[in-house]
N, C-alpha and C. Protein backbone atom coordinates (compact mmCIF):
# COMPACT_ATOMS: atom_id res chain seq x y z
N UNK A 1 2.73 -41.12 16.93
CA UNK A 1 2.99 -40.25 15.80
C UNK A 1 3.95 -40.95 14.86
N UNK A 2 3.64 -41.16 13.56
CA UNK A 2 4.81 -41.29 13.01
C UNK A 2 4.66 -40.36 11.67
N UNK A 3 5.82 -40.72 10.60
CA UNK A 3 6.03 -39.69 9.26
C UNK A 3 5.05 -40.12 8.41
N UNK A 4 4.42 -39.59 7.08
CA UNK A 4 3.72 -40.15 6.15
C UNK A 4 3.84 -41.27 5.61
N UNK A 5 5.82 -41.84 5.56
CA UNK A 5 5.94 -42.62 4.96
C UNK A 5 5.37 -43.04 3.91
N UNK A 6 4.96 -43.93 3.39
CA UNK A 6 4.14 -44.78 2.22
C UNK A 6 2.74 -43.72 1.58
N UNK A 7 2.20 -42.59 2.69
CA UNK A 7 1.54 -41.75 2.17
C UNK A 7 1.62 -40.80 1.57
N UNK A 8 2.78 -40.11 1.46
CA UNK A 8 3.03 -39.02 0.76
C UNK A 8 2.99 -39.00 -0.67
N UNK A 9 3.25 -37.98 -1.05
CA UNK A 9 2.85 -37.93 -2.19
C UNK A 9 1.59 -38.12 -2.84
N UNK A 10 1.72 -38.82 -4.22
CA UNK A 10 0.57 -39.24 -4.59
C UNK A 10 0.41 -40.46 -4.43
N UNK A 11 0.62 -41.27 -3.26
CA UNK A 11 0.57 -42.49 -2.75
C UNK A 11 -0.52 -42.77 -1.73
N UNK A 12 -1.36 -42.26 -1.79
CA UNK A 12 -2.70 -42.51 -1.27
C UNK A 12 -3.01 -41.84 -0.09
N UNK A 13 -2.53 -41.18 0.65
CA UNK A 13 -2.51 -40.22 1.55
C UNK A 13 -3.33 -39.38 1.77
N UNK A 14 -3.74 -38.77 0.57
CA UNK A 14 -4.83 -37.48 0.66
C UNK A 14 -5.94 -37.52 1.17
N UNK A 15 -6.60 -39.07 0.92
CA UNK A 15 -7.60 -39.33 0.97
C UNK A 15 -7.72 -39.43 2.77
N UNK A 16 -6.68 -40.24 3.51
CA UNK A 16 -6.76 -40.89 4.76
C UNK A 16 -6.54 -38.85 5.81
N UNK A 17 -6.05 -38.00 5.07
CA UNK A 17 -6.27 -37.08 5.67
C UNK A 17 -7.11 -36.22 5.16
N UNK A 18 -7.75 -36.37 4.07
CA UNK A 18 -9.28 -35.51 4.01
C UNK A 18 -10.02 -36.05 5.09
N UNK A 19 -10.36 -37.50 5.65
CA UNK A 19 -11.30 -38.10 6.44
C UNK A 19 -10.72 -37.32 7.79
N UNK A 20 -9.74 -37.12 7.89
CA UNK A 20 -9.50 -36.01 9.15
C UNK A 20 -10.06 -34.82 9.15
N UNK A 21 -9.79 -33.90 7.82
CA UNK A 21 -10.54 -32.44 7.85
C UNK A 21 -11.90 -32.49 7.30
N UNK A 22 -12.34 -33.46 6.59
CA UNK A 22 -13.71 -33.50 6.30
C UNK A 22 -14.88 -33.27 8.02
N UNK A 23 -14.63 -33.62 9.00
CA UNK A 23 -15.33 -34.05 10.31
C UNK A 23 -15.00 -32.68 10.60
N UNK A 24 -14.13 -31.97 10.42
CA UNK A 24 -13.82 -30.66 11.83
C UNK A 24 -14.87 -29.64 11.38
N UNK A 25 -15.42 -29.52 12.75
CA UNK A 25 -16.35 -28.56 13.23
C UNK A 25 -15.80 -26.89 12.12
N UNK A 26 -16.94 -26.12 12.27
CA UNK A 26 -16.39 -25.10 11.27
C UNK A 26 -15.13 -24.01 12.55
N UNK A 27 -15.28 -24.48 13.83
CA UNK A 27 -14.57 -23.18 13.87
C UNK A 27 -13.06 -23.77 13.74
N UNK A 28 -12.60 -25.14 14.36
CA UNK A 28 -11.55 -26.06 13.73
C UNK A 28 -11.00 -25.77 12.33
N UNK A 29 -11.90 -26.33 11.58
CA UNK A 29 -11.19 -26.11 10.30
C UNK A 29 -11.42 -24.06 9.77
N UNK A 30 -12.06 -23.37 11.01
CA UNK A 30 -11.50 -22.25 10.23
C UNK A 30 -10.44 -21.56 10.75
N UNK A 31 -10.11 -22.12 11.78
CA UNK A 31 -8.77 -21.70 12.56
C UNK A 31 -7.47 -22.56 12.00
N UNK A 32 -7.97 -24.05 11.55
CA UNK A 32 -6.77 -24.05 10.57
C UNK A 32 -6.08 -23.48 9.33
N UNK A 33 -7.32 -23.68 8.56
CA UNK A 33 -7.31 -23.17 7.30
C UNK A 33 -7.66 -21.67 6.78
N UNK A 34 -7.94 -20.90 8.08
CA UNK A 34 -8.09 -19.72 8.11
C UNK A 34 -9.95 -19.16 6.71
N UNK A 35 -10.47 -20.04 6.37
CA UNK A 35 -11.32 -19.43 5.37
C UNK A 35 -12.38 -21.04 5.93
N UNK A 36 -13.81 -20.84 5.85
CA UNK A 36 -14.86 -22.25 5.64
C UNK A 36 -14.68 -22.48 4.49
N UNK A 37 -14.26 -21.62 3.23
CA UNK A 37 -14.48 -22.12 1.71
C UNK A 37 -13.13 -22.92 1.16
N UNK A 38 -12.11 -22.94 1.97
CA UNK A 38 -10.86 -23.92 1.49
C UNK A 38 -11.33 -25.03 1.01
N UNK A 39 -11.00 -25.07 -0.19
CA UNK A 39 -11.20 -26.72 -0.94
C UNK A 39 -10.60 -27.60 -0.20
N UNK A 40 -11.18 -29.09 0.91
CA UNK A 40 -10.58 -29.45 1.45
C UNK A 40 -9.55 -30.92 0.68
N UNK A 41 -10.12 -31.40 -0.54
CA UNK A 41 -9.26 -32.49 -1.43
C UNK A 41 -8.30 -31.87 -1.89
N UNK A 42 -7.87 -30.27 -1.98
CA UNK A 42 -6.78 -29.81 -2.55
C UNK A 42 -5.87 -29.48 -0.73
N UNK A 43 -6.49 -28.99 -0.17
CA UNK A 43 -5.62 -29.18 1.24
C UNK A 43 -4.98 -30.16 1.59
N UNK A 44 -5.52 -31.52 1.64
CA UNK A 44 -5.34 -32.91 1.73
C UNK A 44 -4.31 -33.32 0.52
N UNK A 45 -4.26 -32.78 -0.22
CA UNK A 45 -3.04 -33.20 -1.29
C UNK A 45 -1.67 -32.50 -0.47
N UNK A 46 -2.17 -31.07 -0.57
CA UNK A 46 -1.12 -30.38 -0.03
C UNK A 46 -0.16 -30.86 1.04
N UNK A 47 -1.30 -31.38 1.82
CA UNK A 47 -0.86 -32.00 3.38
C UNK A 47 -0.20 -33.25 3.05
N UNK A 48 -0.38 -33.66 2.41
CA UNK A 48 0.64 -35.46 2.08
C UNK A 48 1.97 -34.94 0.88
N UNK A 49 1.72 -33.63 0.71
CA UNK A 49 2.93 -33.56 -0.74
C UNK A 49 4.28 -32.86 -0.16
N UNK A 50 4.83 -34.06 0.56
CA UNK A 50 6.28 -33.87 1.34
C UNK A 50 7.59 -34.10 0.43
N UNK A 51 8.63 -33.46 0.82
CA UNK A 51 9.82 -34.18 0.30
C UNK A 51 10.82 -34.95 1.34
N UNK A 52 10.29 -34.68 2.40
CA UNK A 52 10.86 -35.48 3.79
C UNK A 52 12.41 -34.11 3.91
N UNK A 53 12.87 -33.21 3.24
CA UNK A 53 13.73 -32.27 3.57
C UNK A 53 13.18 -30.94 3.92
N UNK A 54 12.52 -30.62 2.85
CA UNK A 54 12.42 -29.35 3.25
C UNK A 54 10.52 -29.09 3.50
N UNK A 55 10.31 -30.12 3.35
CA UNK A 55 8.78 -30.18 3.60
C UNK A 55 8.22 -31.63 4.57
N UNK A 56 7.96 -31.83 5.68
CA UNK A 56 7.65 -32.41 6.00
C UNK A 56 6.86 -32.84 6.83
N UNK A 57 5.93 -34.10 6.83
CA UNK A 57 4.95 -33.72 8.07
C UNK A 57 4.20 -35.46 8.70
N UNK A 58 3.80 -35.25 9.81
CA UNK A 58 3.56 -36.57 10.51
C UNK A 58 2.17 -36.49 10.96
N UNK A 59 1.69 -37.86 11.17
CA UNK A 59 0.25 -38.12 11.97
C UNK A 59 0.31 -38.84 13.14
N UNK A 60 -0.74 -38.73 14.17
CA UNK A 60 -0.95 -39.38 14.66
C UNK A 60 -2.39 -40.09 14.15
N UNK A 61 -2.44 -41.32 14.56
CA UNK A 61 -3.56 -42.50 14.23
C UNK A 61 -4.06 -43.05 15.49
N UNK A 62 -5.53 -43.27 15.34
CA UNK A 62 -5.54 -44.47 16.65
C UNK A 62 -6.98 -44.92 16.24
N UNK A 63 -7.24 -45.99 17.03
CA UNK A 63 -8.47 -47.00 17.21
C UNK A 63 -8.30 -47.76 16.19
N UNK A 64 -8.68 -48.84 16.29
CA UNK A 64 -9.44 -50.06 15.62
C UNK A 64 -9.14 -49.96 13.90
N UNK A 65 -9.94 -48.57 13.40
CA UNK A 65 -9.44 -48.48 12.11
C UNK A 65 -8.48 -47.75 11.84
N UNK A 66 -6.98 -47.31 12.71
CA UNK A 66 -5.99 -46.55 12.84
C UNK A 66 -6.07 -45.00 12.17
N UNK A 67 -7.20 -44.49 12.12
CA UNK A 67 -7.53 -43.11 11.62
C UNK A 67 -6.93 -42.18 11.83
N UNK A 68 -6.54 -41.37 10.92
CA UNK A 68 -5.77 -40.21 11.06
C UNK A 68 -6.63 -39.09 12.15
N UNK A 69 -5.81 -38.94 13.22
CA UNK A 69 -6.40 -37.98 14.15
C UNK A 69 -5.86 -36.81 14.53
N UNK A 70 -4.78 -36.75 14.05
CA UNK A 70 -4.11 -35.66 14.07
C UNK A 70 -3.01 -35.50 12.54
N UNK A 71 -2.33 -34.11 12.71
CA UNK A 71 -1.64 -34.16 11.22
C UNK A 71 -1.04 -32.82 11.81
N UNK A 72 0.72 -32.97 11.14
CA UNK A 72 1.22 -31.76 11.23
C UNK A 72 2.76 -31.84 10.20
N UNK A 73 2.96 -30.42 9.76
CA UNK A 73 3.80 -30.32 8.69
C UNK A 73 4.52 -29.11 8.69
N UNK A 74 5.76 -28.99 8.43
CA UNK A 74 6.18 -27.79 8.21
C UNK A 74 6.68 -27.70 7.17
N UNK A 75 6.49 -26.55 6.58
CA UNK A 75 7.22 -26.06 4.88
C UNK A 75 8.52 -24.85 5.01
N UNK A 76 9.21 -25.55 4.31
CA UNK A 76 10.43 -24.28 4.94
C UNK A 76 10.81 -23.48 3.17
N UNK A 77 11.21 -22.36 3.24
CA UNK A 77 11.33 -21.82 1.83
C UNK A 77 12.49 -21.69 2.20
N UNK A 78 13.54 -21.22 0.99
CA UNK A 78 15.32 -20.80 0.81
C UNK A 78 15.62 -19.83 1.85
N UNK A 79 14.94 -18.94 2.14
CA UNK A 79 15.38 -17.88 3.30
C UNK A 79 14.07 -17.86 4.06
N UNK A 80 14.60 -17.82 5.73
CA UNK A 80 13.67 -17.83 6.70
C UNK A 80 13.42 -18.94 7.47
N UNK A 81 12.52 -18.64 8.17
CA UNK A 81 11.74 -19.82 9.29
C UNK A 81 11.51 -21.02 8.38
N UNK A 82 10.70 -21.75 8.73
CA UNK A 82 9.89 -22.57 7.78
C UNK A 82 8.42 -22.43 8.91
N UNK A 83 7.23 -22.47 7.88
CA UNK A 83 5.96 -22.14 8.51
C UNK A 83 5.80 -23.87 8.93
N UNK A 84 5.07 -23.44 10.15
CA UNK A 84 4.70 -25.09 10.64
C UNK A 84 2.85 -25.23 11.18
N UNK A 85 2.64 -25.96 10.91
CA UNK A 85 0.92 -26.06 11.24
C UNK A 85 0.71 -27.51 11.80
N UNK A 86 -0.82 -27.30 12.44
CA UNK A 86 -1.08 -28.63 12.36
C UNK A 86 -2.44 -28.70 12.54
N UNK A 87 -3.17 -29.63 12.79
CA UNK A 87 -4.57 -29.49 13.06
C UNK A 87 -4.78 -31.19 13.86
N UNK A 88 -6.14 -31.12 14.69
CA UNK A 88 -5.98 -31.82 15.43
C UNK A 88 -7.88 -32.09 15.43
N UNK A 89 -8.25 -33.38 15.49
CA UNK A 89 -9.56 -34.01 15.51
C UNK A 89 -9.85 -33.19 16.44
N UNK A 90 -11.50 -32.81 16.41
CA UNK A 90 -12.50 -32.32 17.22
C UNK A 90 -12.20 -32.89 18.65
N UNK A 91 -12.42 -34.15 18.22
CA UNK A 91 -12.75 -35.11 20.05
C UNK A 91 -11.53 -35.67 20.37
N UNK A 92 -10.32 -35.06 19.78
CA UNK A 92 -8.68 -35.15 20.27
C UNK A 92 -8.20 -34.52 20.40
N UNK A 93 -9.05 -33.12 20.51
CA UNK A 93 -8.15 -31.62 21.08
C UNK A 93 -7.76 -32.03 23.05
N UNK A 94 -7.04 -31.30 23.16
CA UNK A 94 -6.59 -30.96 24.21
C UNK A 94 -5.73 -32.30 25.30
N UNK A 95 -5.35 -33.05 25.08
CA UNK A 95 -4.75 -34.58 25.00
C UNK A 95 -3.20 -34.18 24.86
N UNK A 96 -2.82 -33.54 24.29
CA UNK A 96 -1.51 -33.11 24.37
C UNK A 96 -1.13 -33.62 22.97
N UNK A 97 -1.61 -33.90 21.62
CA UNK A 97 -1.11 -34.31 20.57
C UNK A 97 -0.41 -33.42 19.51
N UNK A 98 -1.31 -32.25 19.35
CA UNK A 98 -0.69 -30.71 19.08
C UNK A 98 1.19 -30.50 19.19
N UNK A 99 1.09 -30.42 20.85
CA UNK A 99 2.21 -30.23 21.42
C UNK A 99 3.22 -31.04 21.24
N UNK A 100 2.71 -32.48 21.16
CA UNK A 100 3.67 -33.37 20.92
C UNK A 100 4.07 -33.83 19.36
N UNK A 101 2.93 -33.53 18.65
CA UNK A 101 3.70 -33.52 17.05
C UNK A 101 4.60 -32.34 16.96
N UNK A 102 4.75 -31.11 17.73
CA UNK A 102 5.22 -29.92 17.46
C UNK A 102 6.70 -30.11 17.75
N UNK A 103 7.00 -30.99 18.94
CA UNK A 103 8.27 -31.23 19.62
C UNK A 103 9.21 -32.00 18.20
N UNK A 104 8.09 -33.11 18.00
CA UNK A 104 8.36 -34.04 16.60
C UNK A 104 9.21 -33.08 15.52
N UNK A 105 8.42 -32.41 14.88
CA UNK A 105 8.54 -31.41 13.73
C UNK A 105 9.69 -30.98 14.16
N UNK A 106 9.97 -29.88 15.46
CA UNK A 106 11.36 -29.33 15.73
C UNK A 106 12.06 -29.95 15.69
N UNK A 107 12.21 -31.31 16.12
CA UNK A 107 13.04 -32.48 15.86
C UNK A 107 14.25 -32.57 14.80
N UNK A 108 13.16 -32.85 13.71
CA UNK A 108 13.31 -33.44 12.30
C UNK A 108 13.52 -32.09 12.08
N UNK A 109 13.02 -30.76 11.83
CA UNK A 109 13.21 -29.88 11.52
C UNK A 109 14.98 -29.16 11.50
N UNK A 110 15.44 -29.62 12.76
CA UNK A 110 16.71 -28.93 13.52
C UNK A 110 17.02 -29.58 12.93
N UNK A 111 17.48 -31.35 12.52
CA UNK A 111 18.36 -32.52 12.44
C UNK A 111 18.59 -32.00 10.60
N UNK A 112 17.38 -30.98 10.31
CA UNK A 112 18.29 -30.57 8.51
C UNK A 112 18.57 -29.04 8.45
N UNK A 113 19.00 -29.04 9.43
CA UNK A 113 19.37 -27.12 9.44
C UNK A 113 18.60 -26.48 9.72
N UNK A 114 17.02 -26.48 9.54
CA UNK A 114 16.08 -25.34 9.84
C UNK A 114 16.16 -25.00 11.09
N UNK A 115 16.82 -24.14 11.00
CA UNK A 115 16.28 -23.11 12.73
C UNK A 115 15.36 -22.57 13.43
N UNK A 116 14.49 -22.12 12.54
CA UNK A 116 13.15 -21.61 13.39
C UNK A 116 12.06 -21.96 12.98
N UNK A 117 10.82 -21.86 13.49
CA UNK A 117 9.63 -22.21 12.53
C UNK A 117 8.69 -20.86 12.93
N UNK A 118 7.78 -20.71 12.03
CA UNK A 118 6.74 -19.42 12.13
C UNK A 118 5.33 -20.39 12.06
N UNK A 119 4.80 -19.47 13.36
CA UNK A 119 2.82 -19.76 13.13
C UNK A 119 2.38 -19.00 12.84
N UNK A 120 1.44 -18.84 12.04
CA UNK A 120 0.49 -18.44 11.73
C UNK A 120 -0.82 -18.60 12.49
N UNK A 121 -1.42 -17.29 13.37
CA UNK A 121 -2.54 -17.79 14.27
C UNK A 121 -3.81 -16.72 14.41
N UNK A 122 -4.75 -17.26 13.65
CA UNK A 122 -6.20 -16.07 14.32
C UNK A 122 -6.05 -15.53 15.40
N UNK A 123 -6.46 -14.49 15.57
CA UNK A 123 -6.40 -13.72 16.79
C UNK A 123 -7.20 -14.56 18.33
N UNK A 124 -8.21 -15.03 17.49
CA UNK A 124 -9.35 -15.78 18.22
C UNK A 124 -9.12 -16.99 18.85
N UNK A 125 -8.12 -17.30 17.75
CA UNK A 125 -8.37 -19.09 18.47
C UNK A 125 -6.91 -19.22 19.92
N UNK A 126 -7.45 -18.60 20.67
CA UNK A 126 -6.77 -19.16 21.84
C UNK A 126 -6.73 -20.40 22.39
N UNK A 127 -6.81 -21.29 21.87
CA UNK A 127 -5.81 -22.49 22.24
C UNK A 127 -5.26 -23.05 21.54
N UNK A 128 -4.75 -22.75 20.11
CA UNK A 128 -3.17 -22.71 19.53
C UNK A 128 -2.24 -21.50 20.22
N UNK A 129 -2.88 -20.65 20.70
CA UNK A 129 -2.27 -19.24 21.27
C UNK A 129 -1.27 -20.08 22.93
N UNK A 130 -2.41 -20.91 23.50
CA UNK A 130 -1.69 -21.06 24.54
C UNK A 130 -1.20 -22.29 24.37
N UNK A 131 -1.11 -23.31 23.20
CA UNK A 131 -0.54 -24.51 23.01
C UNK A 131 0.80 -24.10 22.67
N UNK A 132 1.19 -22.80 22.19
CA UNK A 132 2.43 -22.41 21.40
C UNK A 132 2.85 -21.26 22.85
N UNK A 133 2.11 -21.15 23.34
CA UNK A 133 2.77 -20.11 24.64
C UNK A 133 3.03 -21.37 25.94
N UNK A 134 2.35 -22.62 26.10
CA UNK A 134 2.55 -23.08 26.92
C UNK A 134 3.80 -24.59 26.60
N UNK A 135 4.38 -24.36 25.25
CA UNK A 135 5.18 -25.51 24.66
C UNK A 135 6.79 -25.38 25.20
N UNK A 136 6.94 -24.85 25.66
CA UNK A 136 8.62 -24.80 26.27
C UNK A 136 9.39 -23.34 25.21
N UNK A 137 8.92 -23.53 24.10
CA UNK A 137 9.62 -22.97 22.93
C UNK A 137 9.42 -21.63 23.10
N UNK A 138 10.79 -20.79 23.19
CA UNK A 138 11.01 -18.62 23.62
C UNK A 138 10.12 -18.81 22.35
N UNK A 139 9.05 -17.56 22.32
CA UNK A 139 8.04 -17.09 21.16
C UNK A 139 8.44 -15.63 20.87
N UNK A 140 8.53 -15.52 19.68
CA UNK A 140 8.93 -14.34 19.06
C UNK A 140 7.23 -13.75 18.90
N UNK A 141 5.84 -12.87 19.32
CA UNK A 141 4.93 -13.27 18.99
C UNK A 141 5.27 -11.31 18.06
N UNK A 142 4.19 -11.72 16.99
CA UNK A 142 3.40 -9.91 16.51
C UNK A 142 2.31 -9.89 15.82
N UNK A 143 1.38 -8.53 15.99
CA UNK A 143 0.61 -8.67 14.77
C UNK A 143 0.91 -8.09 13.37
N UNK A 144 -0.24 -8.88 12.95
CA UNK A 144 -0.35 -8.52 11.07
C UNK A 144 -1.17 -8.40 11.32
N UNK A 145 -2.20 -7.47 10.48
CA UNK A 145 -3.73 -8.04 9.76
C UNK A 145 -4.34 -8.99 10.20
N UNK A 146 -5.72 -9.32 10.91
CA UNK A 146 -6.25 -10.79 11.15
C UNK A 146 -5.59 -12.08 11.72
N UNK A 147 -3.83 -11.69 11.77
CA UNK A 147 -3.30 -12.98 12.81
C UNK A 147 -2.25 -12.08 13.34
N UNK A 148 -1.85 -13.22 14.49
CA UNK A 148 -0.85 -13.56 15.19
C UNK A 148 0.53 -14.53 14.45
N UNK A 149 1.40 -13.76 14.61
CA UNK A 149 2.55 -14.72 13.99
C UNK A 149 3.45 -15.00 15.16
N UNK A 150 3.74 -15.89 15.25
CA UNK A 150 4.88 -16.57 16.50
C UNK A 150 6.10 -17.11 15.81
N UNK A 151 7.14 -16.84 16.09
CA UNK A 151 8.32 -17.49 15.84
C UNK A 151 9.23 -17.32 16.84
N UNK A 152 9.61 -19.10 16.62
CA UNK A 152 10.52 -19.80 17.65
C UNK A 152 11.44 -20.91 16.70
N UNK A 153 12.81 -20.92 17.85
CA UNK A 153 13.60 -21.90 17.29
C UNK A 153 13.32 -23.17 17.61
N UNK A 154 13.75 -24.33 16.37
CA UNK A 154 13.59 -25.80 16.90
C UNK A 154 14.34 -26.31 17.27
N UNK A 155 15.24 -25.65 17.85
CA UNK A 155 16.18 -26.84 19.15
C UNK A 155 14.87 -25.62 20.13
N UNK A 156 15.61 -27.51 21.19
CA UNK A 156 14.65 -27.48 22.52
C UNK A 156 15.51 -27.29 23.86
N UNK A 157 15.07 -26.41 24.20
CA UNK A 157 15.56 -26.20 25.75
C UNK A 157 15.17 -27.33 26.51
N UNK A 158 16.57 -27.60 27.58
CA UNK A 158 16.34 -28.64 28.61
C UNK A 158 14.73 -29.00 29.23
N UNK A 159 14.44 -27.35 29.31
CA UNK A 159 13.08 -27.05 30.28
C UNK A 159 11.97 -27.78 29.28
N UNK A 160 11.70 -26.99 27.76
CA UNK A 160 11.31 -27.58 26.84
C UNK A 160 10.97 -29.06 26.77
N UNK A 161 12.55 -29.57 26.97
CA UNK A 161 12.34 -31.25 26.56
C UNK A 161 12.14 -31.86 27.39
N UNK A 162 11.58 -31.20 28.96
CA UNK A 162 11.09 -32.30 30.20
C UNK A 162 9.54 -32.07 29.80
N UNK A 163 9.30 -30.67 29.02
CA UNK A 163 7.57 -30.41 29.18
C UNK A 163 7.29 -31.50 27.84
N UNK A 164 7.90 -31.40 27.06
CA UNK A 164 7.78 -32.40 25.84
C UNK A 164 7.41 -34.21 26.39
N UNK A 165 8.25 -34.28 27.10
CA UNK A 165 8.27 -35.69 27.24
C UNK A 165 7.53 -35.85 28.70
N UNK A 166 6.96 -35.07 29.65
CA UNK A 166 5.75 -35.00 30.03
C UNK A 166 4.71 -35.27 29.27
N UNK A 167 4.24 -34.28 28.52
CA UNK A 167 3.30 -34.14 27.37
C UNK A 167 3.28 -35.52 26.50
N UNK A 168 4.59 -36.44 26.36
CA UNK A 168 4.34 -37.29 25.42
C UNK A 168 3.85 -38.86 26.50
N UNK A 169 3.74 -38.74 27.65
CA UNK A 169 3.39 -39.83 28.18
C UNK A 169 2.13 -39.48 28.40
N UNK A 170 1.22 -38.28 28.64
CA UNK A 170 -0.15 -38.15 28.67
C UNK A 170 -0.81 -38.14 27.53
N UNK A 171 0.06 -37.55 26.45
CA UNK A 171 -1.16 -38.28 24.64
C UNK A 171 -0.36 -39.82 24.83
């Protein structure tokens, strides 16, 4: 995993993570993006348009042509959590990459003051349900309308940071 670095912004980025959400299966990208009709070149902007403080977000890459295979970001506003997401290649779900960009994010997240982060989650897609129930992190969970919202703090419990760094030697 590392940060966008050199991609953010309008520094060429968008493109290397559209080739990530362009491939995801429809129920993937509708559990990320919550709609099939999300414009995905305006998502892909979104997703690279960091300020490294209060917006920020990392990939993982791999093979031969170092492809973006995973992607995750959190946006924090003046009052509150900051919302955190991520999305993860079809044929790189369940590998532990999710979990381990998530540890990432709390990281960087805590190290600038943000305290908590909020998900946003379909009712349906149970396995962000149990990637965020099975991550170390106390879950605040409730419903709204059509999702699940979870909020948790980004410091990590001891317990947390052994499942983390478990998790980071199997992705």
């Amino acid at each position: 995993a590392r940060g966008l670095g050199g991609m953010g912004g309008g520094l060429g980025g968008g493109p290397a993570v559209l080739a990530l959400l362009a491939p995801l299966g429809s129920e993937s990208r509708l559990n990320r993006l919550f709609s099939l009709g999300t414009c995905l070149g305006t998502e892909a902007g979104r997703a690279v348009d960091v300020d490294y403080e209060r917006t920020y977000a990392l990939v993982a890459i791999a093979g031969l042509d170092r492809g973006i295979v995973a992607h995750a970001a959190y946006y924090a506003k003046p009052e509150g959590p900051a919302e955190v997401a991520w999305v993860v290649a079809d044929d790189w779900q369940g590998k532990g990459l999710g979990t381990l960009l998530l540890a990432h994010l709390a990281e960087h997240a805590e190290s600038r003051g943000i305290g908590s982060f909020v998900a946003y989650v379909l009712p349906e897609n149970h396995r962000m349900v149990d990637v965020l129930r099975e991550s170390g992190f106390p879950l605040l969970g409730s419903r709204t309308v059509g999702q699940v919202v979870f909020e948790f703090p980004t410091s990590l419990s001891a317990a947390a940071r052994d499942r983390f760094d478990r998790r980071e030697r199997v992705a």
